[in-house]
ModelCIF file with pLDDT and N, C-alpha, C, O atoms, coordinates in Angstrom:
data_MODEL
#
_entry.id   MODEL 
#
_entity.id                         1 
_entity.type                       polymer 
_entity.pdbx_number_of_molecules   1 
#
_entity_poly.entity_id                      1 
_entity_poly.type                           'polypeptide(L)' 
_entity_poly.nstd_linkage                   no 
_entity_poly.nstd_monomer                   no 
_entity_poly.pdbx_seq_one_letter_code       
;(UNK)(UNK)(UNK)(UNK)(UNK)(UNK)(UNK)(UNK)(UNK)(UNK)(UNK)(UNK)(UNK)(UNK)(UNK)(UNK)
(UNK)(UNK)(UNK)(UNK)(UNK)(UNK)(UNK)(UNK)(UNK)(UNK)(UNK)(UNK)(UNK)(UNK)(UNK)(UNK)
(UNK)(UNK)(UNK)(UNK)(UNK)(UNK)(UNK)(UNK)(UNK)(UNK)(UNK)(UNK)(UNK)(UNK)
;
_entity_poly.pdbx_seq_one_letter_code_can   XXXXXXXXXXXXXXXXXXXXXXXXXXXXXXXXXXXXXXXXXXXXXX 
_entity_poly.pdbx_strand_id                 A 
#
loop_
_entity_poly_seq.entity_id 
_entity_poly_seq.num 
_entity_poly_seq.mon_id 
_entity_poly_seq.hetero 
1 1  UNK n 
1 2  UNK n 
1 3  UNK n 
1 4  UNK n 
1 5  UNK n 
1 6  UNK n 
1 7  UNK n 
1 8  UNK n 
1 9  UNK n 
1 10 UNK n 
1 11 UNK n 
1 12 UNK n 
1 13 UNK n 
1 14 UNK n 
1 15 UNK n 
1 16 UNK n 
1 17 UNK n 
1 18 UNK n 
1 19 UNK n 
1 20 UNK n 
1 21 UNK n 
1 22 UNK n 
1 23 UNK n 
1 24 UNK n 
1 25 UNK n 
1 26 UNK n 
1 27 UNK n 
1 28 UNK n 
1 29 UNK n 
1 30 UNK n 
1 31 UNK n 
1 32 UNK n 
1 33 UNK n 
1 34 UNK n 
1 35 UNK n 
1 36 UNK n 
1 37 UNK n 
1 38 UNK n 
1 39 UNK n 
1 40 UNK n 
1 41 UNK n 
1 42 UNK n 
1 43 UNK n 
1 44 UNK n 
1 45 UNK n 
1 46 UNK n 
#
_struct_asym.id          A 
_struct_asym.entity_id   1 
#
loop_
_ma_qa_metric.id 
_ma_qa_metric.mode 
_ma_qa_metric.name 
_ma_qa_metric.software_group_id 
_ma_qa_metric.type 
1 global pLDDT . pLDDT 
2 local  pLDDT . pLDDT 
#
_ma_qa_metric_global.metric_id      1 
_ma_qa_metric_global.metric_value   95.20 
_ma_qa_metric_global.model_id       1 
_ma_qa_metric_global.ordinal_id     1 
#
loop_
_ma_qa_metric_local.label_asym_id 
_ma_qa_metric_local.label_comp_id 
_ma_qa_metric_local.label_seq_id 
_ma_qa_metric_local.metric_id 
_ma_qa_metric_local.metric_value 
_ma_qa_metric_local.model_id 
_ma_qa_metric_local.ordinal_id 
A UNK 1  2 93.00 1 1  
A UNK 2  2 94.00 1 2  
A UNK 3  2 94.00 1 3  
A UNK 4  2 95.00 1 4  
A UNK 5  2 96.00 1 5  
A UNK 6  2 97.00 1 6  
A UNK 7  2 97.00 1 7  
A UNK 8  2 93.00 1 8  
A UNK 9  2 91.00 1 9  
A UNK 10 2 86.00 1 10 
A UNK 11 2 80.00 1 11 
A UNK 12 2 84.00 1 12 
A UNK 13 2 91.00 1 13 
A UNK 14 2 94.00 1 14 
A UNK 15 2 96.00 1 15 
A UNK 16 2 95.00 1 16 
A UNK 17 2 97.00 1 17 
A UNK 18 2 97.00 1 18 
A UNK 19 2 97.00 1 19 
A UNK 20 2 96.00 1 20 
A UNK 21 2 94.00 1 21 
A UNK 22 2 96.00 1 22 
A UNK 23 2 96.00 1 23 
A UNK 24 2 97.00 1 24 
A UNK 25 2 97.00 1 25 
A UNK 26 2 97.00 1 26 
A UNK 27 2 96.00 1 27 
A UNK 28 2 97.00 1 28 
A UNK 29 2 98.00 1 29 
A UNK 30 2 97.00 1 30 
A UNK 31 2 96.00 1 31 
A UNK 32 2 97.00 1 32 
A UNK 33 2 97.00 1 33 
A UNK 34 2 97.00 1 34 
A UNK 35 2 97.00 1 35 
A UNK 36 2 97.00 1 36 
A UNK 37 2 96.00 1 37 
A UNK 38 2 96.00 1 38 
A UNK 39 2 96.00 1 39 
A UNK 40 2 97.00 1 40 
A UNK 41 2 97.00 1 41 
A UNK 42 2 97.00 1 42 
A UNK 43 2 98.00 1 43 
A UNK 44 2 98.00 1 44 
A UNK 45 2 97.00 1 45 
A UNK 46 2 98.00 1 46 
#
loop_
_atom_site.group_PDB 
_atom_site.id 
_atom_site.type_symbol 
_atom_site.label_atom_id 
_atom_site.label_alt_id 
_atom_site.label_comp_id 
_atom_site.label_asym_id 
_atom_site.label_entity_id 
_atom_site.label_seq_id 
_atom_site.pdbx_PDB_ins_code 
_atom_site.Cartn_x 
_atom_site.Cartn_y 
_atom_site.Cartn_z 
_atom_site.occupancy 
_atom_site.B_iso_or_equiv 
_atom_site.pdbx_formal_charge 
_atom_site.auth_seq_id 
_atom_site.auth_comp_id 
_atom_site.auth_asym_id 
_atom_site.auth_atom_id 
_atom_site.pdbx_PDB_model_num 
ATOM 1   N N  . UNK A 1 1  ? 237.309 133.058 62.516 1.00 93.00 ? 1  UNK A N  1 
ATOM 2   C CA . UNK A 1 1  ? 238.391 132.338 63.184 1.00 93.00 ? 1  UNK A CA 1 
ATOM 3   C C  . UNK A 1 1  ? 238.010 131.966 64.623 1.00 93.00 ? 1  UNK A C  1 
ATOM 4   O O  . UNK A 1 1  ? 238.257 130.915 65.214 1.00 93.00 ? 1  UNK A O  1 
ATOM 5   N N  . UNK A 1 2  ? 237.313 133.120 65.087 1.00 94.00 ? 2  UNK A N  1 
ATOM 6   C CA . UNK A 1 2  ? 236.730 132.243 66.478 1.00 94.00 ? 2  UNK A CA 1 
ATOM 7   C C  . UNK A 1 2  ? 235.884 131.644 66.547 1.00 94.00 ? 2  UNK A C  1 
ATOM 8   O O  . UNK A 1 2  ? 235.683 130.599 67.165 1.00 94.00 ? 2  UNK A O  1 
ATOM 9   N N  . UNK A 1 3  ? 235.074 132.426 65.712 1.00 94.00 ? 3  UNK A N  1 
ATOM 10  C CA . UNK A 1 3  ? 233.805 130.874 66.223 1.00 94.00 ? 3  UNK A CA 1 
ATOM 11  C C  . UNK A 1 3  ? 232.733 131.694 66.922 1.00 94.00 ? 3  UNK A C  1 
ATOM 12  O O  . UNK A 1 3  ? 231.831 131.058 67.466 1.00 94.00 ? 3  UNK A O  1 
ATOM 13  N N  . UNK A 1 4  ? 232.711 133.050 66.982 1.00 95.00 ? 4  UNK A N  1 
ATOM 14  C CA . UNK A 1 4  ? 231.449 133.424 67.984 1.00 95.00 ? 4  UNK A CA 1 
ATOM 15  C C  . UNK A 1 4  ? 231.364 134.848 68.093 1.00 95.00 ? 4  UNK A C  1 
ATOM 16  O O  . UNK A 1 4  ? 232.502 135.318 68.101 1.00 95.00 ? 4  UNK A O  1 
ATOM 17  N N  . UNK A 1 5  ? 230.457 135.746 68.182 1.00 96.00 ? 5  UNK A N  1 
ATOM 18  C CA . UNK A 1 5  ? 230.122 136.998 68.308 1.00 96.00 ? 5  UNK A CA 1 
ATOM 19  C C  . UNK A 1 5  ? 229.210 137.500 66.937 1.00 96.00 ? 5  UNK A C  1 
ATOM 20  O O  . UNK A 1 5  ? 228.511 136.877 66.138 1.00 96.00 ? 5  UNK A O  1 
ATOM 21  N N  . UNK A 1 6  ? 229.534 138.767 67.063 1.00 97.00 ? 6  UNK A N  1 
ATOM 22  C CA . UNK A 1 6  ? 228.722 139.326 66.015 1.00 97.00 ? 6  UNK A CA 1 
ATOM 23  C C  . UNK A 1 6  ? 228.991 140.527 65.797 1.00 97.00 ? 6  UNK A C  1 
ATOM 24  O O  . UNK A 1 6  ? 229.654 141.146 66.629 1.00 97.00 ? 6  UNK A O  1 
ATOM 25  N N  . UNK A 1 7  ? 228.543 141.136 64.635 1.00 97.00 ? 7  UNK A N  1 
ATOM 26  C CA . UNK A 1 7  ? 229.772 142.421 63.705 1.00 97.00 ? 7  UNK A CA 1 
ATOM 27  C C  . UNK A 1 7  ? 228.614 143.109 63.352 1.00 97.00 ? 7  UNK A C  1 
ATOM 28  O O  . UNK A 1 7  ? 227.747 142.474 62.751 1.00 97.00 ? 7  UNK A O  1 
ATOM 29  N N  . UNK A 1 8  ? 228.409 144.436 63.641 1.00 93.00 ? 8  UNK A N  1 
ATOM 30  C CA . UNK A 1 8  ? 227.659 145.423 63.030 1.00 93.00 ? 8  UNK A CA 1 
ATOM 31  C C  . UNK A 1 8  ? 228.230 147.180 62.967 1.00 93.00 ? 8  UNK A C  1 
ATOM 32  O O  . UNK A 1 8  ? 228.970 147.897 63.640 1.00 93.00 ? 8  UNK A O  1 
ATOM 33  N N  . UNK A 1 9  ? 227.588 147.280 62.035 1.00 91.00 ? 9  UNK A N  1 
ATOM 34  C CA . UNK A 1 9  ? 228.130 148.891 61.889 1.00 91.00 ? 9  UNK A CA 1 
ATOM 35  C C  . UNK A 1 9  ? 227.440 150.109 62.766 1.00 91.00 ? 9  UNK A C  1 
ATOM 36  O O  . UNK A 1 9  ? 226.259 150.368 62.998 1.00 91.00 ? 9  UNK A O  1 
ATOM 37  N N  . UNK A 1 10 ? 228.413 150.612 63.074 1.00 86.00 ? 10 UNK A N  1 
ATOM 38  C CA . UNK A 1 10 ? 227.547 151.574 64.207 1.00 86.00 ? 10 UNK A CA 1 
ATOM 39  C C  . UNK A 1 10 ? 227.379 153.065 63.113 1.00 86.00 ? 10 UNK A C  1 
ATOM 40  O O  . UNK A 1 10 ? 228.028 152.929 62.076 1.00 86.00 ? 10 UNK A O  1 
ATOM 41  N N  . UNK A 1 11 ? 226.829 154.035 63.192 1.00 80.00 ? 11 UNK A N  1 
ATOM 42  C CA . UNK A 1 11 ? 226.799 154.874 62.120 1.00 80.00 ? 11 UNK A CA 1 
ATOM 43  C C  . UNK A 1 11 ? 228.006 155.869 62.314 1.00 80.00 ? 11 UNK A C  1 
ATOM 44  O O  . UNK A 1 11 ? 227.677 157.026 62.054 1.00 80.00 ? 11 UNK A O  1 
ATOM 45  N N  . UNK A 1 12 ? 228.810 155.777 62.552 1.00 84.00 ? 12 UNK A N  1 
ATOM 46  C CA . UNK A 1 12 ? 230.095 156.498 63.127 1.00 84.00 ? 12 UNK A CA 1 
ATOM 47  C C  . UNK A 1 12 ? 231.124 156.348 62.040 1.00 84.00 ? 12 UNK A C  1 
ATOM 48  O O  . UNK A 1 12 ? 231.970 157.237 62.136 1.00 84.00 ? 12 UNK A O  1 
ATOM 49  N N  . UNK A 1 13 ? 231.366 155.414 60.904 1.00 91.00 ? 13 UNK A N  1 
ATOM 50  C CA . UNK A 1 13 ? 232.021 154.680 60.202 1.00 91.00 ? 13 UNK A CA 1 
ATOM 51  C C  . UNK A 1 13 ? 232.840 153.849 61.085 1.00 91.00 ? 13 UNK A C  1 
ATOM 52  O O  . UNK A 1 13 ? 234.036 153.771 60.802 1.00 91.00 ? 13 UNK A O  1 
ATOM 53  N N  . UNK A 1 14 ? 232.438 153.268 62.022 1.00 94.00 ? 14 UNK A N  1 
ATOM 54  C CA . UNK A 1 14 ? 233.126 152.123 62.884 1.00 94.00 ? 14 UNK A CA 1 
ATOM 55  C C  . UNK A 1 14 ? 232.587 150.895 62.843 1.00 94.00 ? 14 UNK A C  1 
ATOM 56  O O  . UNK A 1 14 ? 231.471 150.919 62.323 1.00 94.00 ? 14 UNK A O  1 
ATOM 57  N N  . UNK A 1 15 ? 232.852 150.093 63.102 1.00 96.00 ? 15 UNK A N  1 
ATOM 58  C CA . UNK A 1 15 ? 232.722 148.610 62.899 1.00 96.00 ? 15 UNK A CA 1 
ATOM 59  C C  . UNK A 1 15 ? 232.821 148.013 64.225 1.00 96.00 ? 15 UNK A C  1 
ATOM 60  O O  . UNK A 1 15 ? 233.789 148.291 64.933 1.00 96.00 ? 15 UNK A O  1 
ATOM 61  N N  . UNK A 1 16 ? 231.872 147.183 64.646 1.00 95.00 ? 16 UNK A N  1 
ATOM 62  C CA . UNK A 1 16 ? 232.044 146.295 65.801 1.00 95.00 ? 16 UNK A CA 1 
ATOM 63  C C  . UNK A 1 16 ? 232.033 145.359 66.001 1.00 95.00 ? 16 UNK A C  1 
ATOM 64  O O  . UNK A 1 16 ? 230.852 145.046 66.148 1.00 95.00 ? 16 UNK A O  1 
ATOM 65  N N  . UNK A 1 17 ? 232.912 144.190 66.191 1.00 97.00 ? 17 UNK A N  1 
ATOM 66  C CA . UNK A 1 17 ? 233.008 142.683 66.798 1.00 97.00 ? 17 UNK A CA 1 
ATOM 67  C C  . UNK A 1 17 ? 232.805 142.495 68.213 1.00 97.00 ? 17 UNK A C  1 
ATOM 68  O O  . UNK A 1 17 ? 233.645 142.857 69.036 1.00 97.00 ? 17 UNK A O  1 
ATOM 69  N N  . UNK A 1 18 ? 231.637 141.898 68.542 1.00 97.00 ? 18 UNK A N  1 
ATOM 70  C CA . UNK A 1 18 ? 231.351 141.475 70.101 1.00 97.00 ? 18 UNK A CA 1 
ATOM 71  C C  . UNK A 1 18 ? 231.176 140.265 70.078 1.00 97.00 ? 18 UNK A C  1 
ATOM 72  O O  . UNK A 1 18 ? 230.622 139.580 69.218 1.00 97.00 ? 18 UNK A O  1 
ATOM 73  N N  . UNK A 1 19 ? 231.841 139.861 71.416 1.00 97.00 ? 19 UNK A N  1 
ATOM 74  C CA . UNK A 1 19 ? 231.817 138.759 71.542 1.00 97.00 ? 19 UNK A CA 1 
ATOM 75  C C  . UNK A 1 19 ? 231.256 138.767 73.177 1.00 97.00 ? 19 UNK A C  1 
ATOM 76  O O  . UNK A 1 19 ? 232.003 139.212 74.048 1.00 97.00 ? 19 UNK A O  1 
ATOM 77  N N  . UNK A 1 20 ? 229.842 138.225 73.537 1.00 96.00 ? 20 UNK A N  1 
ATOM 78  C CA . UNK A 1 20 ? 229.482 137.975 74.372 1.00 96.00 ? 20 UNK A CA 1 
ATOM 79  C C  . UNK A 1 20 ? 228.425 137.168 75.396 1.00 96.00 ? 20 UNK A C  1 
ATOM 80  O O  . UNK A 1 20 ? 227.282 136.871 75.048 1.00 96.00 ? 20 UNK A O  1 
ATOM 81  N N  . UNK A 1 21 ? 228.725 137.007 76.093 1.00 94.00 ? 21 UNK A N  1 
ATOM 82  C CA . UNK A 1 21 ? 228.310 135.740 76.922 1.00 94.00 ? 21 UNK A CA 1 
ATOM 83  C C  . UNK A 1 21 ? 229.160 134.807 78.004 1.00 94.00 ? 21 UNK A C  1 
ATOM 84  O O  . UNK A 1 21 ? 230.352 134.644 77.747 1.00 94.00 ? 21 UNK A O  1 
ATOM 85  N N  . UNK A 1 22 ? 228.695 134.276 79.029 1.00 96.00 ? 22 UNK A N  1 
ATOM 86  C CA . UNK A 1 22 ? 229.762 133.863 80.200 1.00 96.00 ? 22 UNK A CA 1 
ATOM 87  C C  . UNK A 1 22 ? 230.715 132.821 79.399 1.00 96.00 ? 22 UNK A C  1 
ATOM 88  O O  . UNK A 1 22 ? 231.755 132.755 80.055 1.00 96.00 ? 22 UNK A O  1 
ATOM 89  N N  . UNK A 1 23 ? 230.784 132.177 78.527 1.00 96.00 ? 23 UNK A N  1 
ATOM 90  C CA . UNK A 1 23 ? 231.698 130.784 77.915 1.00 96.00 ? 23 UNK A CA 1 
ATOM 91  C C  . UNK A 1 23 ? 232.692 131.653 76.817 1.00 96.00 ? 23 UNK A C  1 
ATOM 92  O O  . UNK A 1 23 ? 233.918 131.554 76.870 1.00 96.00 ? 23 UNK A O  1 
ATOM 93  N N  . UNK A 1 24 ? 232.035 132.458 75.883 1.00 97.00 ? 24 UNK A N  1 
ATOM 94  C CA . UNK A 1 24 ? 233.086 132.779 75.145 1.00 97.00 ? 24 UNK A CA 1 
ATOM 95  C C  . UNK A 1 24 ? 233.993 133.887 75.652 1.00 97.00 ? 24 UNK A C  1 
ATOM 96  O O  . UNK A 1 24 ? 235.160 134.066 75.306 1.00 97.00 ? 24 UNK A O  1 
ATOM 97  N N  . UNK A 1 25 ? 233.232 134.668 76.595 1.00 97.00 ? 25 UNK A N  1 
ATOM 98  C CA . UNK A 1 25 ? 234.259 135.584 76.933 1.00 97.00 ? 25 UNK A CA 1 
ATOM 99  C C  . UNK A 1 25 ? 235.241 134.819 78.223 1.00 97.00 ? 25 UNK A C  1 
ATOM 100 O O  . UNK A 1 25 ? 236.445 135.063 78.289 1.00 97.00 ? 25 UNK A O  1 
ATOM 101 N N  . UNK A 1 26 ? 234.690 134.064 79.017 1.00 97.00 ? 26 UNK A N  1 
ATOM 102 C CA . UNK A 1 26 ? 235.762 134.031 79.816 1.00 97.00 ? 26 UNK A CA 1 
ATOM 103 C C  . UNK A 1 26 ? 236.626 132.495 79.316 1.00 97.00 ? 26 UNK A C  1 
ATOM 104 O O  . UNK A 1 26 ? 237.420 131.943 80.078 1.00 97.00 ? 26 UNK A O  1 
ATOM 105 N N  . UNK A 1 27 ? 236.377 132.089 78.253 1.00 96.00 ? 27 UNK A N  1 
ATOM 106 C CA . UNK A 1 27 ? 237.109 131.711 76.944 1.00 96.00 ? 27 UNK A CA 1 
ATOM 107 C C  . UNK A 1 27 ? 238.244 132.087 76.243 1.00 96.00 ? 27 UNK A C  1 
ATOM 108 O O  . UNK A 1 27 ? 239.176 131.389 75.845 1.00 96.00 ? 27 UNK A O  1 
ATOM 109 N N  . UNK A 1 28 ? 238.022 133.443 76.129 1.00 97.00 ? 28 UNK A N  1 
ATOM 110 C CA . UNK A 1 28 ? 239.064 134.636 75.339 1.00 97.00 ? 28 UNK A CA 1 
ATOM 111 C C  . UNK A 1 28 ? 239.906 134.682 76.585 1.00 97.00 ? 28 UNK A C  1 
ATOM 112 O O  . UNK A 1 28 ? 241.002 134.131 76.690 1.00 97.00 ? 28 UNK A O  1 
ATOM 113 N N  . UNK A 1 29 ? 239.302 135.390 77.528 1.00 98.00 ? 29 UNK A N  1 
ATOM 114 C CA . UNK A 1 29 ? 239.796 136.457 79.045 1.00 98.00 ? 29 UNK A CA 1 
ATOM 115 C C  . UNK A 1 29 ? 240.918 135.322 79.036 1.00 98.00 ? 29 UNK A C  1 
ATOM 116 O O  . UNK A 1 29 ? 242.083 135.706 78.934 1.00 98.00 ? 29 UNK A O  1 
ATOM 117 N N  . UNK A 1 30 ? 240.627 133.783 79.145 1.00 97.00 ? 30 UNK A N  1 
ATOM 118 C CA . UNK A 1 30 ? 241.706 133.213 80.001 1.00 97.00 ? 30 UNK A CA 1 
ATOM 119 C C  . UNK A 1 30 ? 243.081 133.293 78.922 1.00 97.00 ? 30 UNK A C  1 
ATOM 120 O O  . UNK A 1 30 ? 244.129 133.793 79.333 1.00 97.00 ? 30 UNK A O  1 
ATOM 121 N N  . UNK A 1 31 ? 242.983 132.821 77.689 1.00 96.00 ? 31 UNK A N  1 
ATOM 122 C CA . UNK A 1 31 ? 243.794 132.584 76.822 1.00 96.00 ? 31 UNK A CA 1 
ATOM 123 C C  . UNK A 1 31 ? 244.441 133.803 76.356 1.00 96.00 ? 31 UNK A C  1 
ATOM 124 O O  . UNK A 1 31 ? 245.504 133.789 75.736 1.00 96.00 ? 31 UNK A O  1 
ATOM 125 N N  . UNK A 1 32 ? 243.510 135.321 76.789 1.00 97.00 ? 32 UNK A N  1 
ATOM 126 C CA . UNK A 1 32 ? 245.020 136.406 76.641 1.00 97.00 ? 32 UNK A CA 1 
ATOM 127 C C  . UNK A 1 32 ? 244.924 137.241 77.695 1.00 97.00 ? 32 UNK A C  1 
ATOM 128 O O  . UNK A 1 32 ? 245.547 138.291 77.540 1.00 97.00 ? 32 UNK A O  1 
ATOM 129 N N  . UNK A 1 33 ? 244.225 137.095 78.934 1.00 97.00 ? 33 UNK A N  1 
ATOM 130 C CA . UNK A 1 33 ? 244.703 138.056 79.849 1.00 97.00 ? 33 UNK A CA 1 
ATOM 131 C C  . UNK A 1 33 ? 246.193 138.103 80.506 1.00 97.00 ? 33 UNK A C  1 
ATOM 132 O O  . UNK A 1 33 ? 246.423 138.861 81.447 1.00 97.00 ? 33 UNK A O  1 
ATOM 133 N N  . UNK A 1 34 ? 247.271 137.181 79.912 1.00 97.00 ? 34 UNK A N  1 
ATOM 134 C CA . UNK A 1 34 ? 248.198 137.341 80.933 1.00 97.00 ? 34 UNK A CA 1 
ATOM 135 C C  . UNK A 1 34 ? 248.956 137.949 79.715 1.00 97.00 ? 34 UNK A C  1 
ATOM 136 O O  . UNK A 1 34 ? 250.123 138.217 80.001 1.00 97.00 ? 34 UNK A O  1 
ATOM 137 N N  . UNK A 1 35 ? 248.539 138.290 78.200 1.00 97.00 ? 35 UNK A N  1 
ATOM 138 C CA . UNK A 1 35 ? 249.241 138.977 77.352 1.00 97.00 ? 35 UNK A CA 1 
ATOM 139 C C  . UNK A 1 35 ? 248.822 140.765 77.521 1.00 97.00 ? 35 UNK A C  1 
ATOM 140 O O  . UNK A 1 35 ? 249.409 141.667 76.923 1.00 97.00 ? 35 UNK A O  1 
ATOM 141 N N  . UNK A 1 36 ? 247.790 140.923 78.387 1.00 97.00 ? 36 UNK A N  1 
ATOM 142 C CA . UNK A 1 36 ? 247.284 142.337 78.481 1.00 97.00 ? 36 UNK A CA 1 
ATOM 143 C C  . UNK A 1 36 ? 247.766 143.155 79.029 1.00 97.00 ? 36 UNK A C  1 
ATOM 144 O O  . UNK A 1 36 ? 248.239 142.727 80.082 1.00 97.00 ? 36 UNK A O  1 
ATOM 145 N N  . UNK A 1 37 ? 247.965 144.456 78.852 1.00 96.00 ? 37 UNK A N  1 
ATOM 146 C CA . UNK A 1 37 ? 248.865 145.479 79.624 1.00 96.00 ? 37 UNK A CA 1 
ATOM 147 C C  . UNK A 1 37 ? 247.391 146.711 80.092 1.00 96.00 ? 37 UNK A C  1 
ATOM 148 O O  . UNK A 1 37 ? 246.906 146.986 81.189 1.00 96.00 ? 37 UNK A O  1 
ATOM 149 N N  . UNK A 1 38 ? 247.163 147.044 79.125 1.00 96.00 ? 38 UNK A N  1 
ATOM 150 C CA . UNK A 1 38 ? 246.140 148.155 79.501 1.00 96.00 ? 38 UNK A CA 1 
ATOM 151 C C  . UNK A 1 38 ? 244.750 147.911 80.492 1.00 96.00 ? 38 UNK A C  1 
ATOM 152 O O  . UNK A 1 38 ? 244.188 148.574 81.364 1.00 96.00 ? 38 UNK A O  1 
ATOM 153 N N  . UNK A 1 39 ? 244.498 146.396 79.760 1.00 96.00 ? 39 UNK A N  1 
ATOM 154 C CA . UNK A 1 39 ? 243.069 145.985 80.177 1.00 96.00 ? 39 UNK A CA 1 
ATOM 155 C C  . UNK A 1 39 ? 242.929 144.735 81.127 1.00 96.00 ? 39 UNK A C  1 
ATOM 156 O O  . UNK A 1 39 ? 241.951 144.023 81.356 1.00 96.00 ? 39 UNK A O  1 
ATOM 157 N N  . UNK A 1 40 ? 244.535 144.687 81.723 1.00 97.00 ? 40 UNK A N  1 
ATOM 158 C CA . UNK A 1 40 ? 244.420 143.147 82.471 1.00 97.00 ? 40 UNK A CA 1 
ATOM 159 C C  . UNK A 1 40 ? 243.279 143.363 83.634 1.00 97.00 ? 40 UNK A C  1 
ATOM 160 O O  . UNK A 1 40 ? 242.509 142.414 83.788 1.00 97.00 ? 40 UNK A O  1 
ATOM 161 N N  . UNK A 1 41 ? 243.120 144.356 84.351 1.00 97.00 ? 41 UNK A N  1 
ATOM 162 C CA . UNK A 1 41 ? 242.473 144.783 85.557 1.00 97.00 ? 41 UNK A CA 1 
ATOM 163 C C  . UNK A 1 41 ? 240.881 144.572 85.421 1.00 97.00 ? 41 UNK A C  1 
ATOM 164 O O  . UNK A 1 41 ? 240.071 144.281 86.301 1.00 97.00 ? 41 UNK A O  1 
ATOM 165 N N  . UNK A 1 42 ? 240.647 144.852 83.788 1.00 97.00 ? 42 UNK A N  1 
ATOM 166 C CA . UNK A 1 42 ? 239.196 144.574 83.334 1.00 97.00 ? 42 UNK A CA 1 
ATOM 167 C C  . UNK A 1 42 ? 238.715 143.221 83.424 1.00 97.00 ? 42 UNK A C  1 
ATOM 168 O O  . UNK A 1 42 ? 237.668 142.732 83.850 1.00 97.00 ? 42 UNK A O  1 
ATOM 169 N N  . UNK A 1 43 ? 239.815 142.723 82.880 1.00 98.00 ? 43 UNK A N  1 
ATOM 170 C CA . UNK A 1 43 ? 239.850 141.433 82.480 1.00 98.00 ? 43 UNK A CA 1 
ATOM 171 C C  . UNK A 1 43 ? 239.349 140.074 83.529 1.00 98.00 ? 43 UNK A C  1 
ATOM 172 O O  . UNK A 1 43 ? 238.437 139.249 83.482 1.00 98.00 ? 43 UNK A O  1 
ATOM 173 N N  . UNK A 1 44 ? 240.812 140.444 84.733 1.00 98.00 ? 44 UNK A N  1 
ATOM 174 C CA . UNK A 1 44 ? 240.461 139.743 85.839 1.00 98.00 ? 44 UNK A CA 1 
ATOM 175 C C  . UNK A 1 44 ? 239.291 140.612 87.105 1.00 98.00 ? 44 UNK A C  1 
ATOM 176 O O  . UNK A 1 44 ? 239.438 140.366 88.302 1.00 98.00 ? 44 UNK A O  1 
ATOM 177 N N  . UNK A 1 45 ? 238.489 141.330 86.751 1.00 97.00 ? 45 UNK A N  1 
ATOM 178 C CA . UNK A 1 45 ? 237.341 141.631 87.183 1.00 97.00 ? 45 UNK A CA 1 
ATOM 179 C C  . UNK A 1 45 ? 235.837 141.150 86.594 1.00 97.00 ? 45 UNK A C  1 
ATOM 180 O O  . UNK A 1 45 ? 234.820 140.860 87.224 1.00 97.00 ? 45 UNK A O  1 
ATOM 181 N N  . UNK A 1 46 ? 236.059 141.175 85.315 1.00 98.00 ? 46 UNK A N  1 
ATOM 182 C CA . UNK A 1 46 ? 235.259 140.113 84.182 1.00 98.00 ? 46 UNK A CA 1 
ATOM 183 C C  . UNK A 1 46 ? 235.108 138.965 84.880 1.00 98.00 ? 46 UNK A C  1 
ATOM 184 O O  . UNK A 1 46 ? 234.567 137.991 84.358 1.00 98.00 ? 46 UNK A O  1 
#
């Protein structure tokens, strides 16, 4: 659905979606940092 990152299994039984690089993340950052509560501070430091 987005369009970008990449998914691998860490041996933990967890699963990871990253998405990274200066365009897609501050891509994402803009379109939901003003929905963020926990991580806005990350976000607009990103």
């Amino acid at each position: 659905d987005l369009k970008c990152g990449s998914i691998r299994e860490k041996s933990d039984h967890v699963v990871e979606y990253v998405i990274t690089g200066a365009d897609p993340v501050k891509n994402l950052l803009l379109q939901i940092k003003d929905y963020l509560v926990l991580k806005k501070r990350q976000a607009n430091l990103v």
